[in-house]
N, C-alpha and C. Protein backbone atom coordinates (compact mmCIF):
# COMPACT_ATOMS: atom_id res chain seq x y z
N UNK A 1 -55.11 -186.51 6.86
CA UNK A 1 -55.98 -186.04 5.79
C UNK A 1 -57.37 -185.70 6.32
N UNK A 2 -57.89 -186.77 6.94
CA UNK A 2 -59.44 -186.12 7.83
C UNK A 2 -59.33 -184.92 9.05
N UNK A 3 -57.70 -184.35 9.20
CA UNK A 3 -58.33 -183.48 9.66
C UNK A 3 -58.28 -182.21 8.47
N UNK A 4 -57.59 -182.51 7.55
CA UNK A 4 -57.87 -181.25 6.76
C UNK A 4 -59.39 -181.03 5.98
N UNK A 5 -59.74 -182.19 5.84
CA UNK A 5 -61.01 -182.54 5.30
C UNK A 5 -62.26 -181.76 6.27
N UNK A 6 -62.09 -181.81 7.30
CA UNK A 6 -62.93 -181.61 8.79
C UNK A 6 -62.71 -179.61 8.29
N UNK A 7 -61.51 -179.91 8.84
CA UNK A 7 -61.46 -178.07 8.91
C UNK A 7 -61.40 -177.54 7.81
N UNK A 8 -61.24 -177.84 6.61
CA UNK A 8 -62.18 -177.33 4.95
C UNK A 8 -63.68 -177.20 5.42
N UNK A 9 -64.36 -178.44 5.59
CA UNK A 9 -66.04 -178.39 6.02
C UNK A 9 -66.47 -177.60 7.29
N UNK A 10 -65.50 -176.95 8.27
CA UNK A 10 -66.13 -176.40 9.03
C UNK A 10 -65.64 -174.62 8.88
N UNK A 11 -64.48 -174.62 8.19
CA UNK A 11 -64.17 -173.36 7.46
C UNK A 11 -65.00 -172.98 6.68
N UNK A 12 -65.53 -173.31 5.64
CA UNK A 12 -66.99 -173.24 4.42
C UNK A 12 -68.03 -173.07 5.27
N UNK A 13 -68.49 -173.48 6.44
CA UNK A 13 -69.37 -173.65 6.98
C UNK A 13 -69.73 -172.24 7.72
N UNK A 14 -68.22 -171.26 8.52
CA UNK A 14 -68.50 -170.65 9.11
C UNK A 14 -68.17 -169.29 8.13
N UNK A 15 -67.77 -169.64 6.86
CA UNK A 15 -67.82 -168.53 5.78
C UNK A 15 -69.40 -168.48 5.47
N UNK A 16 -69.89 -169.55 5.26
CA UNK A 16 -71.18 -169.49 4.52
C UNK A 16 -72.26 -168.70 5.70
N UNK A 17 -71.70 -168.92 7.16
CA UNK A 17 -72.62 -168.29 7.97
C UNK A 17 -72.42 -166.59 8.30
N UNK A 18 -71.05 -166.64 8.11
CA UNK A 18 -71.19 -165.02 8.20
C UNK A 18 -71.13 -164.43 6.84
N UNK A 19 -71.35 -165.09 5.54
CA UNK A 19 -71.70 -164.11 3.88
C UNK A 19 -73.32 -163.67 3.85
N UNK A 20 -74.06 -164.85 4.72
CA UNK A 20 -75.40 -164.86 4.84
C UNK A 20 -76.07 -163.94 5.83
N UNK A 21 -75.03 -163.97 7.02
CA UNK A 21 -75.53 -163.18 8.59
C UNK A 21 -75.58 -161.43 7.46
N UNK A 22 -74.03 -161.25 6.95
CA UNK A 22 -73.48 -159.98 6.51
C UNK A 22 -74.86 -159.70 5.43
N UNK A 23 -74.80 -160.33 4.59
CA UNK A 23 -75.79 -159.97 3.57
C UNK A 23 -77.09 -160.01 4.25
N UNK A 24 -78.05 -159.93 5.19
CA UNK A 24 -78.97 -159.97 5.57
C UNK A 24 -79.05 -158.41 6.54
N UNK A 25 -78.35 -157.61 6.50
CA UNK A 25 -78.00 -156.67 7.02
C UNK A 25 -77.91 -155.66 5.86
N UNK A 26 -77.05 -156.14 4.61
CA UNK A 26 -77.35 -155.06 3.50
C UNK A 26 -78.03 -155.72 2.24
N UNK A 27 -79.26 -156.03 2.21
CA UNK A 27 -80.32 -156.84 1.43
C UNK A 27 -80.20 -156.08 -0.11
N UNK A 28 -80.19 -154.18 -0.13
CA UNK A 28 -80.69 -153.36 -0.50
C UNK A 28 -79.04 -153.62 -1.45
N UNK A 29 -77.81 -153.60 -0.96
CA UNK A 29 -76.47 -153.41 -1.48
C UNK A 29 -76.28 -154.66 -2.06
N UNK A 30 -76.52 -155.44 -1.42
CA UNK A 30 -76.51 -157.21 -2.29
C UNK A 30 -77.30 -156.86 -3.43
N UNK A 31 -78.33 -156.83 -2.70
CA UNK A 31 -79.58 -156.52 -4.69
C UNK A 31 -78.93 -155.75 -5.89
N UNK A 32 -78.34 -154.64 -5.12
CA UNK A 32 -77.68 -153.92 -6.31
C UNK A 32 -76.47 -154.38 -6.96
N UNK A 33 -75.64 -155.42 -6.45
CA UNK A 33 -74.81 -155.83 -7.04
C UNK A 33 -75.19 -156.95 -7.81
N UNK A 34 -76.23 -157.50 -7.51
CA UNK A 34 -77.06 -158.56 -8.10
C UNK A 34 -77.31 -158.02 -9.75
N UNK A 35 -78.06 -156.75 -9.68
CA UNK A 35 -78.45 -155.99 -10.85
C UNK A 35 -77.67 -156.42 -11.80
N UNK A 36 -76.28 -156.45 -11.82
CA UNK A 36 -75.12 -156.77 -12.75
C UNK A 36 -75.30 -157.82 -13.35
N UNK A 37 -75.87 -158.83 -12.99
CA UNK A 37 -76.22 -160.40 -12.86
C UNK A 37 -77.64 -160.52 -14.51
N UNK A 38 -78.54 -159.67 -13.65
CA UNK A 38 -80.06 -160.05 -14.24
C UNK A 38 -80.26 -159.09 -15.78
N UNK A 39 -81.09 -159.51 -15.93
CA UNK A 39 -81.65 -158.52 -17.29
C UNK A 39 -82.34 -157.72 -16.23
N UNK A 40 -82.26 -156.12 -17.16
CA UNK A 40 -83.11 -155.16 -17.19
C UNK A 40 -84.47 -154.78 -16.25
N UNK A 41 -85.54 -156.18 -17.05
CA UNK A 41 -86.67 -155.79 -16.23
C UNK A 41 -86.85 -156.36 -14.91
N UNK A 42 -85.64 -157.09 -14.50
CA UNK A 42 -86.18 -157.55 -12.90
C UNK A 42 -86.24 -156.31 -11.82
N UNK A 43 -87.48 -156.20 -11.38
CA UNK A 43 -87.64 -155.12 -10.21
C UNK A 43 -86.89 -155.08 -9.54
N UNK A 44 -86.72 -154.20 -8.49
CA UNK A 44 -85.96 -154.45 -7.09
C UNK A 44 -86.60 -155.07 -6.31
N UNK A 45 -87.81 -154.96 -6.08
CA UNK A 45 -88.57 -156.00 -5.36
C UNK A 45 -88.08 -157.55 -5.24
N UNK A 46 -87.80 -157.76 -6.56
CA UNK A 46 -87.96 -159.20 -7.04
C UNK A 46 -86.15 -159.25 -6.70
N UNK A 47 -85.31 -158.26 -7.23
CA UNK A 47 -83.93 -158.48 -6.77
C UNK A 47 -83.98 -158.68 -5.29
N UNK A 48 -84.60 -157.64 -4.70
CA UNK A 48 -84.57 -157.91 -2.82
C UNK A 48 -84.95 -159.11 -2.66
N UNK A 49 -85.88 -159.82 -3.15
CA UNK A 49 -86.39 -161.28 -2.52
C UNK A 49 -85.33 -161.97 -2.87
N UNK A 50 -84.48 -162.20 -3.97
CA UNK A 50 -83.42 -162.99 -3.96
C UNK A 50 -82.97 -162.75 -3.69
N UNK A 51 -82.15 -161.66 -2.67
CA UNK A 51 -80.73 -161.32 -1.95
C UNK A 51 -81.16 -162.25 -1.02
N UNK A 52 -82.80 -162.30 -0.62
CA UNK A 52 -82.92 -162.86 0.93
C UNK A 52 -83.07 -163.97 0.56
N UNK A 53 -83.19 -164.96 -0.58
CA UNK A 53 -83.42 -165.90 -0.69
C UNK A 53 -81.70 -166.81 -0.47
N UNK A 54 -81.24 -165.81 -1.19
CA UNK A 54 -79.43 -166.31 -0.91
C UNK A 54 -78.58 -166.11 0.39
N UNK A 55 -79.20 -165.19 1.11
CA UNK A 55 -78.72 -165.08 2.21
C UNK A 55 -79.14 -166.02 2.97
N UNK A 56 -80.52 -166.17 2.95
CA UNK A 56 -81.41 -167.46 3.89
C UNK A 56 -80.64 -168.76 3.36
N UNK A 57 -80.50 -169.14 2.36
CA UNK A 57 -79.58 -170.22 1.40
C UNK A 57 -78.14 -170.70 2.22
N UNK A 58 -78.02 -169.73 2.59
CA UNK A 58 -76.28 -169.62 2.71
C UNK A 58 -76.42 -169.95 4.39
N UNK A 59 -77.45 -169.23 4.67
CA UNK A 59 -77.39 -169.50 6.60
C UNK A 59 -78.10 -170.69 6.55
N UNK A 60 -78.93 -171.58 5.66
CA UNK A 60 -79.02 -172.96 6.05
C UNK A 60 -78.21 -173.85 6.04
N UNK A 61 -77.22 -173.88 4.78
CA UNK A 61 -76.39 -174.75 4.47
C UNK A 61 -75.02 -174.78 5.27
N UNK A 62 -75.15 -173.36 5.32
CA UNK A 62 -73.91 -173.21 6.69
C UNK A 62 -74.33 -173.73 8.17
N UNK A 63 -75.49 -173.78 8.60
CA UNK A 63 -76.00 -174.07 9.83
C UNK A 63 -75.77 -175.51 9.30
N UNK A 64 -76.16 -176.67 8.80
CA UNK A 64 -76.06 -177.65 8.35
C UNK A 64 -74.92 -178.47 8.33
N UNK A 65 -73.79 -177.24 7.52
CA UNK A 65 -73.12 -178.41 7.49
C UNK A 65 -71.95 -178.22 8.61
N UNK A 66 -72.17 -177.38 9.38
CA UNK A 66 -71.71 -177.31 10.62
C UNK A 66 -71.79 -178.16 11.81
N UNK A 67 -73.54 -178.69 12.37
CA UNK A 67 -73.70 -179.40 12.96
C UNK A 67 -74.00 -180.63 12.54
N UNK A 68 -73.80 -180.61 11.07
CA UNK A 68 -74.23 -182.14 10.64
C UNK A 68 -73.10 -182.56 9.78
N UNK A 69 -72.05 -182.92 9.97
CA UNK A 69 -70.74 -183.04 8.92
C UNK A 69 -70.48 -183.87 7.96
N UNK A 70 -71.60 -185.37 8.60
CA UNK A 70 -71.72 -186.32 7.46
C UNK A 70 -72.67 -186.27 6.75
N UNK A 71 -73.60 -185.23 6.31
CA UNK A 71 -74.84 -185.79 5.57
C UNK A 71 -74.16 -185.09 4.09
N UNK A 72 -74.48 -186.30 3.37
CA UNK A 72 -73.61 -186.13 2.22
C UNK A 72 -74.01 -184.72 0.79
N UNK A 73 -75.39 -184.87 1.27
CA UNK A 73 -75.97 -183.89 0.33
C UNK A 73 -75.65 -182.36 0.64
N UNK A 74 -75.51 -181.76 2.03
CA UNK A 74 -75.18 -180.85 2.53
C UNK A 74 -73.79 -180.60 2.04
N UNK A 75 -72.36 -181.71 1.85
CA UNK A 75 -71.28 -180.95 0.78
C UNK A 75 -71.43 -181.08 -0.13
N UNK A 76 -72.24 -181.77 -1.20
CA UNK A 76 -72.54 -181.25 -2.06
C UNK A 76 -73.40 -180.24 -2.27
N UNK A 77 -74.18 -179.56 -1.85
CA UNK A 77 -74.40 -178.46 -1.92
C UNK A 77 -73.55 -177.22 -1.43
N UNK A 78 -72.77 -177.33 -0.64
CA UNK A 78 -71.41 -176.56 -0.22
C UNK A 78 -70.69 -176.27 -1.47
N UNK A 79 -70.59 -177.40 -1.94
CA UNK A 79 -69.69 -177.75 -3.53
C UNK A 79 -70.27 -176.55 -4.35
N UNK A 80 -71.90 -176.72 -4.49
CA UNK A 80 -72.65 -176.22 -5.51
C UNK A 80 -72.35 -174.98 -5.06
N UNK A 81 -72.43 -174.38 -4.03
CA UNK A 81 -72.40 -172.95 -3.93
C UNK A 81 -71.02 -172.20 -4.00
N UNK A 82 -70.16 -172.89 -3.49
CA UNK A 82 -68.84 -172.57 -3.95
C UNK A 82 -68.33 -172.39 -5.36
N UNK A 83 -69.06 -173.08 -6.37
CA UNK A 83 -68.63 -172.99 -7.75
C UNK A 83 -69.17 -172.12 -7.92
N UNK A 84 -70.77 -171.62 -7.29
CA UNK A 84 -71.69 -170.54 -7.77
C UNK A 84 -70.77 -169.22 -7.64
N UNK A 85 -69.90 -169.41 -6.48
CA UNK A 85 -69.42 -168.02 -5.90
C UNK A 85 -68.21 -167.71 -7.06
N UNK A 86 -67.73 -169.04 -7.74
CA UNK A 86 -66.19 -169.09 -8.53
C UNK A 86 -67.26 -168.17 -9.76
N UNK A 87 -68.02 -169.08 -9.95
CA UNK A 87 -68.76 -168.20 -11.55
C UNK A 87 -69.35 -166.76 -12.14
N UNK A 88 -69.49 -166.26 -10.98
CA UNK A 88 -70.10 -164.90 -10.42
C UNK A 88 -68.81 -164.17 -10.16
N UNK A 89 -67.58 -164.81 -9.55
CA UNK A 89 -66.39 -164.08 -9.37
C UNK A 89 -65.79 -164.13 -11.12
N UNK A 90 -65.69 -165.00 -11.86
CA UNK A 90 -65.22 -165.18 -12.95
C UNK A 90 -65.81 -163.96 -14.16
N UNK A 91 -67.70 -164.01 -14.09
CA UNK A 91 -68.00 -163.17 -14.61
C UNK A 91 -67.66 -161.63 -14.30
N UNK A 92 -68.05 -161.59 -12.83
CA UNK A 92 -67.31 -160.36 -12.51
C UNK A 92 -66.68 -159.80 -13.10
N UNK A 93 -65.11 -160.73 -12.64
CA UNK A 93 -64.17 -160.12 -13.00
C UNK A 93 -63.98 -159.84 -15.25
N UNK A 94 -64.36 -160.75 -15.84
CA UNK A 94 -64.50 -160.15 -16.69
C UNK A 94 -65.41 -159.11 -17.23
N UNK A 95 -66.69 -158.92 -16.63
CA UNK A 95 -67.42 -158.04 -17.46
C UNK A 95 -67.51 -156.58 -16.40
N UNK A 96 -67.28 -156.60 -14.83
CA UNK A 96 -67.56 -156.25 -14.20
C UNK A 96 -66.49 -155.43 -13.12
N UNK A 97 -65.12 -155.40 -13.70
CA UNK A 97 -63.89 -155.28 -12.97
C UNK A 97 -63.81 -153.90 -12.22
N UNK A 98 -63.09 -154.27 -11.21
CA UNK A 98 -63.70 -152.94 -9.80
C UNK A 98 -64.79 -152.73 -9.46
N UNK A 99 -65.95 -153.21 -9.52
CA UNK A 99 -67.09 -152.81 -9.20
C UNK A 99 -67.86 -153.89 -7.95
N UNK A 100 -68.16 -153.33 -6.98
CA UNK A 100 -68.11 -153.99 -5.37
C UNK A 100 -68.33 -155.08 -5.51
N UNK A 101 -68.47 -156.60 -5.32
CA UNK A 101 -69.30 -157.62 -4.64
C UNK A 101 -70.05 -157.51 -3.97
N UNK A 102 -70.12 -157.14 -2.67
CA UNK A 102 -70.99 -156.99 -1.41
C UNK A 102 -71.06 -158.83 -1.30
N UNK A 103 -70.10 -159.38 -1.50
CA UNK A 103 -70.46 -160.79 -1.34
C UNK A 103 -70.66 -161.57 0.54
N UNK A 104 -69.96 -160.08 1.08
CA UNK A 104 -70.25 -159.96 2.83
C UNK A 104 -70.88 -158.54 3.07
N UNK A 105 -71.96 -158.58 2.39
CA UNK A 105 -72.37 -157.39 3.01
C UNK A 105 -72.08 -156.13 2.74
N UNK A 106 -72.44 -155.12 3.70
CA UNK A 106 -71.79 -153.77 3.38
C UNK A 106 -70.08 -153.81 4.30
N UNK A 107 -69.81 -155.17 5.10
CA UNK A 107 -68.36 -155.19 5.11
C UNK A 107 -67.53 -155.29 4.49
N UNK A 108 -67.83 -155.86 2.93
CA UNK A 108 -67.27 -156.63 2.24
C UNK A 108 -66.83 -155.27 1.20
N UNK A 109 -65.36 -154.91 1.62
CA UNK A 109 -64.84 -153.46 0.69
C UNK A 109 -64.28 -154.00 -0.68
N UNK A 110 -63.99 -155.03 -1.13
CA UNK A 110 -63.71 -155.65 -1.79
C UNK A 110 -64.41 -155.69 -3.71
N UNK A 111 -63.67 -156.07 -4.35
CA UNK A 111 -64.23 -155.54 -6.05
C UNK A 111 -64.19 -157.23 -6.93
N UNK A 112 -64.35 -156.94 -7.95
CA UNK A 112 -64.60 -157.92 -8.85
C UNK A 112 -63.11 -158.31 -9.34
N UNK A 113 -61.97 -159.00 -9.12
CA UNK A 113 -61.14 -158.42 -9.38
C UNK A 113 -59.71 -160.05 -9.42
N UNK A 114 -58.76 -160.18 -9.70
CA UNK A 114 -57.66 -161.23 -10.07
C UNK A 114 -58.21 -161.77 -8.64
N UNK A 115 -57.70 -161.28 -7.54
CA UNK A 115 -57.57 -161.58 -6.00
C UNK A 115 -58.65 -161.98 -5.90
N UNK A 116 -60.41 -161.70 -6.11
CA UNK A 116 -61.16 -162.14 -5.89
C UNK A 116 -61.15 -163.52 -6.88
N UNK A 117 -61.31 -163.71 -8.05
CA UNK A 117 -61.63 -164.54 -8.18
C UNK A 117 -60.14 -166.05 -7.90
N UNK A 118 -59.07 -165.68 -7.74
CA UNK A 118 -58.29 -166.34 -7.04
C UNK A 118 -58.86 -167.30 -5.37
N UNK A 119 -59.55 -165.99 -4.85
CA UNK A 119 -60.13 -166.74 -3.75
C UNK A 119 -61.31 -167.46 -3.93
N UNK A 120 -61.81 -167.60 -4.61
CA UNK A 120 -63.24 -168.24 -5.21
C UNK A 120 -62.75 -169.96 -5.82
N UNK A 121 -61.71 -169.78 -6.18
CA UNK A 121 -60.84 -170.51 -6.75
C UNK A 121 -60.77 -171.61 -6.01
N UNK A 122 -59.95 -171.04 -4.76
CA UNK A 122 -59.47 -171.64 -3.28
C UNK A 122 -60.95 -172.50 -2.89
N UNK A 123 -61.79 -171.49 -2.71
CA UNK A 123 -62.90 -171.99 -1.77
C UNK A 123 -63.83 -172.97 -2.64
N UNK A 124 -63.87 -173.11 -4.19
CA UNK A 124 -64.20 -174.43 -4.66
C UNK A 124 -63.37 -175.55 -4.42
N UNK A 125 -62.20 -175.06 -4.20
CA UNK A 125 -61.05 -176.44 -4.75
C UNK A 125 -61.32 -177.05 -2.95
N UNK A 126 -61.27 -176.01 -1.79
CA UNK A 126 -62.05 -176.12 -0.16
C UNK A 126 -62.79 -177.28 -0.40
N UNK A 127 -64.30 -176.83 -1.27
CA UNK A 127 -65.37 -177.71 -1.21
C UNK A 127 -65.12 -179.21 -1.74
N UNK A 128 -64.77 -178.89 -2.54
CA UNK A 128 -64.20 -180.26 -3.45
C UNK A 128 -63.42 -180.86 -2.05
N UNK A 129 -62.38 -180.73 -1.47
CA UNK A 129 -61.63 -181.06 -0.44
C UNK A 129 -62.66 -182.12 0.30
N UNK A 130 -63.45 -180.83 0.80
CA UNK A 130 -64.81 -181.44 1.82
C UNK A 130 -65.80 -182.14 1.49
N UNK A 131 -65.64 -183.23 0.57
CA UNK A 131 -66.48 -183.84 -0.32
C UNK A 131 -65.69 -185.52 -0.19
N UNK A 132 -64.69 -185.60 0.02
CA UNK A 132 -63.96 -186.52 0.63
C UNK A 132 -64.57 -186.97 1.74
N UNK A 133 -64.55 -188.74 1.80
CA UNK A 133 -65.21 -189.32 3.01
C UNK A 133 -64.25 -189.20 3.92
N UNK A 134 -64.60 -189.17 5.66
CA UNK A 134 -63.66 -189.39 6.78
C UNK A 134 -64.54 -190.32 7.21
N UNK A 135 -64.00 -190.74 8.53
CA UNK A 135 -64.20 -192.01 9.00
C UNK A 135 -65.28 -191.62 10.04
N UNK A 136 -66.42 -192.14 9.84
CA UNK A 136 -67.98 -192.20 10.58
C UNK A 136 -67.69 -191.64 11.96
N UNK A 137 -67.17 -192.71 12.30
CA UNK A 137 -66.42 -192.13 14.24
C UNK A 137 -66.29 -190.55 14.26
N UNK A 138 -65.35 -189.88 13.44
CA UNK A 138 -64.69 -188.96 13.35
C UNK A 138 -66.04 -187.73 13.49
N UNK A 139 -66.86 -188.12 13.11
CA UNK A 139 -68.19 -187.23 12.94
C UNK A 139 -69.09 -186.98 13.46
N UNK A 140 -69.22 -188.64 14.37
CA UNK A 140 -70.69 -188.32 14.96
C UNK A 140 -70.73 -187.54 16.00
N UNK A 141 -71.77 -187.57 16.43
CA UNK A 141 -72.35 -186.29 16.92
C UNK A 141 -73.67 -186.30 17.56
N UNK A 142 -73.40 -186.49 19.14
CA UNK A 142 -74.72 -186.40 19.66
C UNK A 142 -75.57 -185.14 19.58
N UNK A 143 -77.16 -185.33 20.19
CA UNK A 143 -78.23 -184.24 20.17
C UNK A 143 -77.34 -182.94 20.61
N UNK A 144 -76.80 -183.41 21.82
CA UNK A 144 -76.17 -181.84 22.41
C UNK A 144 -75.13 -180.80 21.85
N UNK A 145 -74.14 -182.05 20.99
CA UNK A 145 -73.94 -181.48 20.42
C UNK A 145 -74.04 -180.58 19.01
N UNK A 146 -74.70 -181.32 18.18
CA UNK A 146 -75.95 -180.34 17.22
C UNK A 146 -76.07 -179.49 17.81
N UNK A 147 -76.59 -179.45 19.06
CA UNK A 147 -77.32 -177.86 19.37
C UNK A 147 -76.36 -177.02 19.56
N UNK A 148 -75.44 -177.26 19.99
CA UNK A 148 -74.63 -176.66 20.63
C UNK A 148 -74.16 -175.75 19.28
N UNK A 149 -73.73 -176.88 18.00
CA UNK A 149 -72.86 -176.17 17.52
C UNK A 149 -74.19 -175.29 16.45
N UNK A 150 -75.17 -175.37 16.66
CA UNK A 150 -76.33 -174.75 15.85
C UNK A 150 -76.64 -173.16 16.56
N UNK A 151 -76.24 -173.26 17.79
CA UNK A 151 -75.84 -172.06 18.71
C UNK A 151 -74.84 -171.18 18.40
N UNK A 152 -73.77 -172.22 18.03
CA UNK A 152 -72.58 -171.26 17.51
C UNK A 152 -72.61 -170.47 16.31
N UNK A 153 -73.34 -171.39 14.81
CA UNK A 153 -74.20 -171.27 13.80
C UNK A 153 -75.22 -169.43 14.24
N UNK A 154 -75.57 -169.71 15.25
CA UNK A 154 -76.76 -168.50 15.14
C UNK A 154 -75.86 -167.24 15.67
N UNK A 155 -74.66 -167.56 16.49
CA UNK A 155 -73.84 -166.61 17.04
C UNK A 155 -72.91 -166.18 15.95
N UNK A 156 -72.32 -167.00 15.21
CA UNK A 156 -71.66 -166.00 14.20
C UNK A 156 -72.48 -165.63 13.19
N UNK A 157 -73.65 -165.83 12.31
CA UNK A 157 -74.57 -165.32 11.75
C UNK A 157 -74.68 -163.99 12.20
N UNK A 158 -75.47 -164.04 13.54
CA UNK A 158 -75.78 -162.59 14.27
C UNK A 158 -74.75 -162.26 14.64
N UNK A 159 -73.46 -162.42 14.89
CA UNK A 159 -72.05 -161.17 14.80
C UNK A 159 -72.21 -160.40 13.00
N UNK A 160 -72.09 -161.63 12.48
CA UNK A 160 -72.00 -160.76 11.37
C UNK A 160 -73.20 -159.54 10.95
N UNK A 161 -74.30 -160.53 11.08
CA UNK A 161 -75.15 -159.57 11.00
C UNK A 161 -74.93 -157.67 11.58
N UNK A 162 -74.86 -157.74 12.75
CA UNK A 162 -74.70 -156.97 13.41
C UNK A 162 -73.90 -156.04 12.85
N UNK A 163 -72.58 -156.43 13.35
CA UNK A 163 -71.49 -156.11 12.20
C UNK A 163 -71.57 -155.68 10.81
N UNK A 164 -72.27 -156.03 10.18
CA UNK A 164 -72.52 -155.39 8.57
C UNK A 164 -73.30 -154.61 8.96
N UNK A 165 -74.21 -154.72 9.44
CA UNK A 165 -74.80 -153.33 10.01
C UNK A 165 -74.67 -151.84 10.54
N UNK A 166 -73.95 -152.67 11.41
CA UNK A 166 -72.59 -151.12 12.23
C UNK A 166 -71.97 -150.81 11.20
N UNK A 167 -71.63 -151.20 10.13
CA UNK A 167 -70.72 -150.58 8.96
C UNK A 167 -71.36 -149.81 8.00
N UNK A 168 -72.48 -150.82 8.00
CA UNK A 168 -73.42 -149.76 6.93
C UNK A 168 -74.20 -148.67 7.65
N UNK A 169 -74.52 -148.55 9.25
CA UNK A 169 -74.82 -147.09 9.35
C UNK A 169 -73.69 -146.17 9.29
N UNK A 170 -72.31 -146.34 9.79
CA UNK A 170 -71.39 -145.72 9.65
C UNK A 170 -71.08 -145.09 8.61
N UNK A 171 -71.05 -146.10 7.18
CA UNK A 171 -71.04 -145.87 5.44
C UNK A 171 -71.80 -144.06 5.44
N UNK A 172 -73.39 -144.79 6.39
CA UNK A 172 -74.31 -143.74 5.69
C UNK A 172 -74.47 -142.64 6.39
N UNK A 173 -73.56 -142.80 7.67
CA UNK A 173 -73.25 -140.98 8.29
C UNK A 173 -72.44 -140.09 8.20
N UNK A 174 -70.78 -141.00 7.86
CA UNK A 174 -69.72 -140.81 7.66
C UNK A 174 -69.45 -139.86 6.47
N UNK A 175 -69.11 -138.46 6.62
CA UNK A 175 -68.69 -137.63 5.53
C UNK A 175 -67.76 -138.75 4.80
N UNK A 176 -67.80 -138.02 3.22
CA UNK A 176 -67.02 -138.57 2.63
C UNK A 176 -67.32 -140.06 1.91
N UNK A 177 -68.23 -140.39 2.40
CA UNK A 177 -68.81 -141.77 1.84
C UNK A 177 -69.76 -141.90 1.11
N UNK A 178 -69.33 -142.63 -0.57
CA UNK A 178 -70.58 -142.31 -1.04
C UNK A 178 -70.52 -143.29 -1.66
């Protein structure tokens, strides 16, 4: 059972680092799917600061609970954001059906839709999983390794990053794409 527990918390961990790397690459496409979300008068300004506020969100808690597996507040906040992602998929899909996520970025080809919120589903019932105690031993974790895995943390972030990037200049040269 602790190892499914382990690889739920480090699966969430390296989702949460590349939704955050991806979305920090299309700030402008997150915001706009955000729009769906807010009333009317929120600027884009004010939408852009919260794409980056959720993207920055998502690359802490993912950096976190990656190199830190027992600190208890870090799955619960995993928890919290995973339901956030179920509720936003739920609304979606009812008020919002076919119409993009960008929940990875400009990689993320994906819509508001049964399949999505099915997987939203998964990845709360994940968190919940990873919310289960394992055994102290099983966890700790010297300095080196923190860093190490806070390295890995910044390496798949910046793949993704990158990566949503290369897609979205492609999007915006590529005949046919609109």
């Amino acid at each position: 059972m602790a190892l499914m527990v382990l690889g739920a918390k480090a699966g969430l961990a390296v989702l949460l680092l590349t939704a955050g790397g991806a979305k920090l690459a299309d700030l402008s496409g997150f915001a706009a799917t955000m729009r769906l979300f807010v009333p009317d008068f929120a600027t884009q300004p004010v939408l852009r600061a919260a794409a980056l506020g959720i993207a920055l969100g998502e690359l802490a808690v993912g950096a976190a609970s990656l190199s830190s597996p027992g600190l208890g507040w870090v799955n619960a906040a995993v928890l919290a954001i995973c339901c956030g992602f179920l509720a936003v998929s739920a609304v979606g899909y009812a008020w919002h059906r076919d119409r993009p996520c960008r929940c990875f970025g400009a990689m993320s080809k994906r819509t508001f839709n049964a399949a999505g919120l099915g997987r939203s589903a998964l990845l709360a019932a994940c968190a919940g999983l990873a919310e289960m105690p394992v055994r102290p031993s099983l966890i700790q974790l010297g300095v080196a390794g923190r860093l190490a895995l806070l390295a890995g943390a910044v390496l798949v972030a910046g793949a993704a990053c990158t990566a949503a990037a290369a897609v979205a200049a492609g999007r915006d040269t590529a005949p046919g794409w609109a």
